[in-house]
N, C-alpha and C. Protein backbone atom coordinates (compact mmCIF):
# COMPACT_ATOMS: atom_id res chain seq x y z
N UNK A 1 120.42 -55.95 72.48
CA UNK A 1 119.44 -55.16 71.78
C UNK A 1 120.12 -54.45 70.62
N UNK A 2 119.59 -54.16 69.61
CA UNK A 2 120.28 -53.61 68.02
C UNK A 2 119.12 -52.64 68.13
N UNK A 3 120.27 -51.66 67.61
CA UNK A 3 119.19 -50.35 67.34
C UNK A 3 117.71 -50.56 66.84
N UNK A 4 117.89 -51.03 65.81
CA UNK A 4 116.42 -51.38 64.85
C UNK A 4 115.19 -51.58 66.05
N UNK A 5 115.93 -53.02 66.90
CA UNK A 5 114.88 -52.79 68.07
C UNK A 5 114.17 -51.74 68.95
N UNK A 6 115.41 -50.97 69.16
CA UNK A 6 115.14 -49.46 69.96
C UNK A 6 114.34 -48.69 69.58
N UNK A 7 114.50 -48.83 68.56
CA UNK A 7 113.78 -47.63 67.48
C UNK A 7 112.52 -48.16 67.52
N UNK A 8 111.53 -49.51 67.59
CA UNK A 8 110.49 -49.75 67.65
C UNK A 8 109.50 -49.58 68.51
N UNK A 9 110.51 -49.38 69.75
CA UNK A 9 109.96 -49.41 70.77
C UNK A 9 109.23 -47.65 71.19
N UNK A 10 108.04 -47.71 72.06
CA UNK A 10 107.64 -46.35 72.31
C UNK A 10 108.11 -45.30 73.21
N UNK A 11 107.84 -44.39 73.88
CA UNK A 11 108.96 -43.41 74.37
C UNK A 11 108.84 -44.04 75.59
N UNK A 12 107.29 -44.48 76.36
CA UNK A 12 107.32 -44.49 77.41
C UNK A 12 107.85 -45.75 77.89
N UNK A 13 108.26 -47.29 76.85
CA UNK A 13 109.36 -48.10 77.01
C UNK A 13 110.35 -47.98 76.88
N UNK A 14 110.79 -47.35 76.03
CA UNK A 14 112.81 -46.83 75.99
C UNK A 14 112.36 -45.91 77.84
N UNK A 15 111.80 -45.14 77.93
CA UNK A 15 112.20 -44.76 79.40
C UNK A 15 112.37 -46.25 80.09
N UNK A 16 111.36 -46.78 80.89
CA UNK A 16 111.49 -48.13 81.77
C UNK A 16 112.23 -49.26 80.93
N UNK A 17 113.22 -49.03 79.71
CA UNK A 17 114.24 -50.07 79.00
C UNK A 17 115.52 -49.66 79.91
N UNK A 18 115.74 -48.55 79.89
CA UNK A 18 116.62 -47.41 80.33
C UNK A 18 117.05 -47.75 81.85
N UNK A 19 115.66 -47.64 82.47
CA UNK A 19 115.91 -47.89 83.86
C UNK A 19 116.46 -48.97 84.09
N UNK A 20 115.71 -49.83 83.45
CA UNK A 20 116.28 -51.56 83.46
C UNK A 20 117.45 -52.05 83.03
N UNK A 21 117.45 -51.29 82.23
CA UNK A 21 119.40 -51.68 82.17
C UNK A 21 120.40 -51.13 83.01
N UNK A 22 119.94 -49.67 83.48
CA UNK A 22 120.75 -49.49 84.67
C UNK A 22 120.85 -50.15 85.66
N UNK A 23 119.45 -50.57 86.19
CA UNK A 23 119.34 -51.60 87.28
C UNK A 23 120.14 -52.66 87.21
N UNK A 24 120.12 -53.35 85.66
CA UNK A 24 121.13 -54.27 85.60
C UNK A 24 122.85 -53.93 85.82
N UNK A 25 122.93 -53.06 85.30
CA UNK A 25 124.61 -52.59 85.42
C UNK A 25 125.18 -52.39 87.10
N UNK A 26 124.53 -51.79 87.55
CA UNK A 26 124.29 -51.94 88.64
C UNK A 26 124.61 -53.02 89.47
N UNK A 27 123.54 -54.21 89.11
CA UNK A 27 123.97 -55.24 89.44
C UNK A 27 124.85 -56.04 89.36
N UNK A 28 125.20 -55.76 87.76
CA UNK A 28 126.31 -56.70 87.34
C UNK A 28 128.05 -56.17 87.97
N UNK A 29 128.02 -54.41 88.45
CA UNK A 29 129.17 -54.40 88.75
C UNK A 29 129.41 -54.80 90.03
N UNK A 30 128.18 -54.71 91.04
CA UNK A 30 128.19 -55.33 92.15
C UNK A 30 128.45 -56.95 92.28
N UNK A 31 128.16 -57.37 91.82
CA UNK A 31 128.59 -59.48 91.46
C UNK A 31 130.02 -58.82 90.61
N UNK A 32 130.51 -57.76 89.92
CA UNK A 32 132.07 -58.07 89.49
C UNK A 32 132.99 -57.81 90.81
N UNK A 33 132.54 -56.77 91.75
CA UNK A 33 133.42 -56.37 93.20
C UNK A 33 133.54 -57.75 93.81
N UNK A 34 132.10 -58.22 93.83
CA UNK A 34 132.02 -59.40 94.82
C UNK A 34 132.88 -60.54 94.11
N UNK A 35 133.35 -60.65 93.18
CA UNK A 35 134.12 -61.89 92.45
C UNK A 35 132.57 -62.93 92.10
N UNK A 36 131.15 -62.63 91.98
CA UNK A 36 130.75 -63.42 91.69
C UNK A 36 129.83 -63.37 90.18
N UNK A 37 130.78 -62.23 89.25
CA UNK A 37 130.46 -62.48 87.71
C UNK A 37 130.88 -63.46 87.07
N UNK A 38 129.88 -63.62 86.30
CA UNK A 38 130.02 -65.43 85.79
C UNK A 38 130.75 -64.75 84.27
N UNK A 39 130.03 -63.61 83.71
CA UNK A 39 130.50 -63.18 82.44
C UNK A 39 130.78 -61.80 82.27
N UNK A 40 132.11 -61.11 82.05
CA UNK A 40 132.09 -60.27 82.37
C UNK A 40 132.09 -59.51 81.39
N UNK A 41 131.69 -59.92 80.48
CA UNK A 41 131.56 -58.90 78.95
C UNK A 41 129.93 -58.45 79.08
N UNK A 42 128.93 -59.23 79.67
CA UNK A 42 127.94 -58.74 79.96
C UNK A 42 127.93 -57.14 80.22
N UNK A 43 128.49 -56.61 80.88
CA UNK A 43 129.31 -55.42 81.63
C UNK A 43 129.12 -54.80 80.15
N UNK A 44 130.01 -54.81 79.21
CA UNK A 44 129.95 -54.16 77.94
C UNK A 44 128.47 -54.02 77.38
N UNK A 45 128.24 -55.33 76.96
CA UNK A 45 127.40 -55.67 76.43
C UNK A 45 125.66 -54.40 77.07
N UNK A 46 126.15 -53.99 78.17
CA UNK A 46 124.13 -53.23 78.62
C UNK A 46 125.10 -51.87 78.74
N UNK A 47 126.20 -51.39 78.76
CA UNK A 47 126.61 -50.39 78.73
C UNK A 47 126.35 -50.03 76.91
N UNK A 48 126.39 -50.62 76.64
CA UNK A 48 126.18 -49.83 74.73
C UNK A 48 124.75 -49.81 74.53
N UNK A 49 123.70 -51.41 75.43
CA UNK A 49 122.65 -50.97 74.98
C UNK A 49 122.05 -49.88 75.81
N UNK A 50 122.32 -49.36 77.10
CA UNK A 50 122.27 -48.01 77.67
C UNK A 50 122.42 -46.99 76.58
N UNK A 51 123.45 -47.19 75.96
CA UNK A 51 123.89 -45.74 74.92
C UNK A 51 123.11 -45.98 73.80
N UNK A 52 122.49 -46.82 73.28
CA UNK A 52 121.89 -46.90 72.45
C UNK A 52 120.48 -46.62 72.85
N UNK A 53 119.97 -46.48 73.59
CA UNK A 53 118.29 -45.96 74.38
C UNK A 53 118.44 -44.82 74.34
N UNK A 54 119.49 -44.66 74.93
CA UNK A 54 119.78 -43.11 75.37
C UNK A 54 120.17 -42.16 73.55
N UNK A 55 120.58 -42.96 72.94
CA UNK A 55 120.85 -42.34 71.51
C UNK A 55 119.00 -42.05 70.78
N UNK A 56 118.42 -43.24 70.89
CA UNK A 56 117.48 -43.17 70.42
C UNK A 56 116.07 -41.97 70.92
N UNK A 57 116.22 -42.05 72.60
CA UNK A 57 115.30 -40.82 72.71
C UNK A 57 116.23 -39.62 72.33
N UNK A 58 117.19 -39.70 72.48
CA UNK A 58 117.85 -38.12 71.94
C UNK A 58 117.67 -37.81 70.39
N UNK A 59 117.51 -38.39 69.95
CA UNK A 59 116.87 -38.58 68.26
C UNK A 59 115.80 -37.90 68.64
N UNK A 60 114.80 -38.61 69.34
CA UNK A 60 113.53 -38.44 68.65
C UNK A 60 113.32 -37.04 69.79
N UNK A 61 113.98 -36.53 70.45
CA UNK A 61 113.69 -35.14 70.97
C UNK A 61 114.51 -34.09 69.89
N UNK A 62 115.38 -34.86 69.27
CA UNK A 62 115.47 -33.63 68.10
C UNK A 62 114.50 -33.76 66.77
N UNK A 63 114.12 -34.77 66.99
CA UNK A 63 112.97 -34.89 65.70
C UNK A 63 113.53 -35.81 64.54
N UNK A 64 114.60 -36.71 64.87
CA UNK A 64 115.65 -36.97 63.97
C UNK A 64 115.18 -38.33 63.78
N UNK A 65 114.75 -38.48 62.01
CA UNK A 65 114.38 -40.01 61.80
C UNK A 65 115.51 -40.84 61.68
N UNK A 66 115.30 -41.88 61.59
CA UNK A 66 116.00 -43.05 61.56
C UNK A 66 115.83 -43.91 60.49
């Protein structure tokens, strides 16, 4: 996900985007314990778009355009 996307999206989807990527991280570190990650940059890859959801409602609770 690229910011630009984030930013399109409405508050009450960046919330349930949010969840969903945790859910995924989640998952994905559980298949890395278990030895059964196939890719493990994935791992990176939903940890930034986490920070990037999380950047974007913090924007828009300060009122801060983009």
């Amino acid at each position: 996900m690229k910011a630009a996307d984030a930013h399109k999206l409405s508050d009450p989807e960046l919330v349930q985007k949010l969840k969903d990527l945790r859910t995924e991280l989640f998952r994905l570190r559980f298949q890395s314990v278990t030895g059964q990650l196939e890719n493990p940059m994935r791992i990176r890859q939903v940890r930034h778009d986490i920070a990037r959801v999380q950047t974007v409602i913090r924007e828009r609770e300060l009122g801060i355009e983009a």
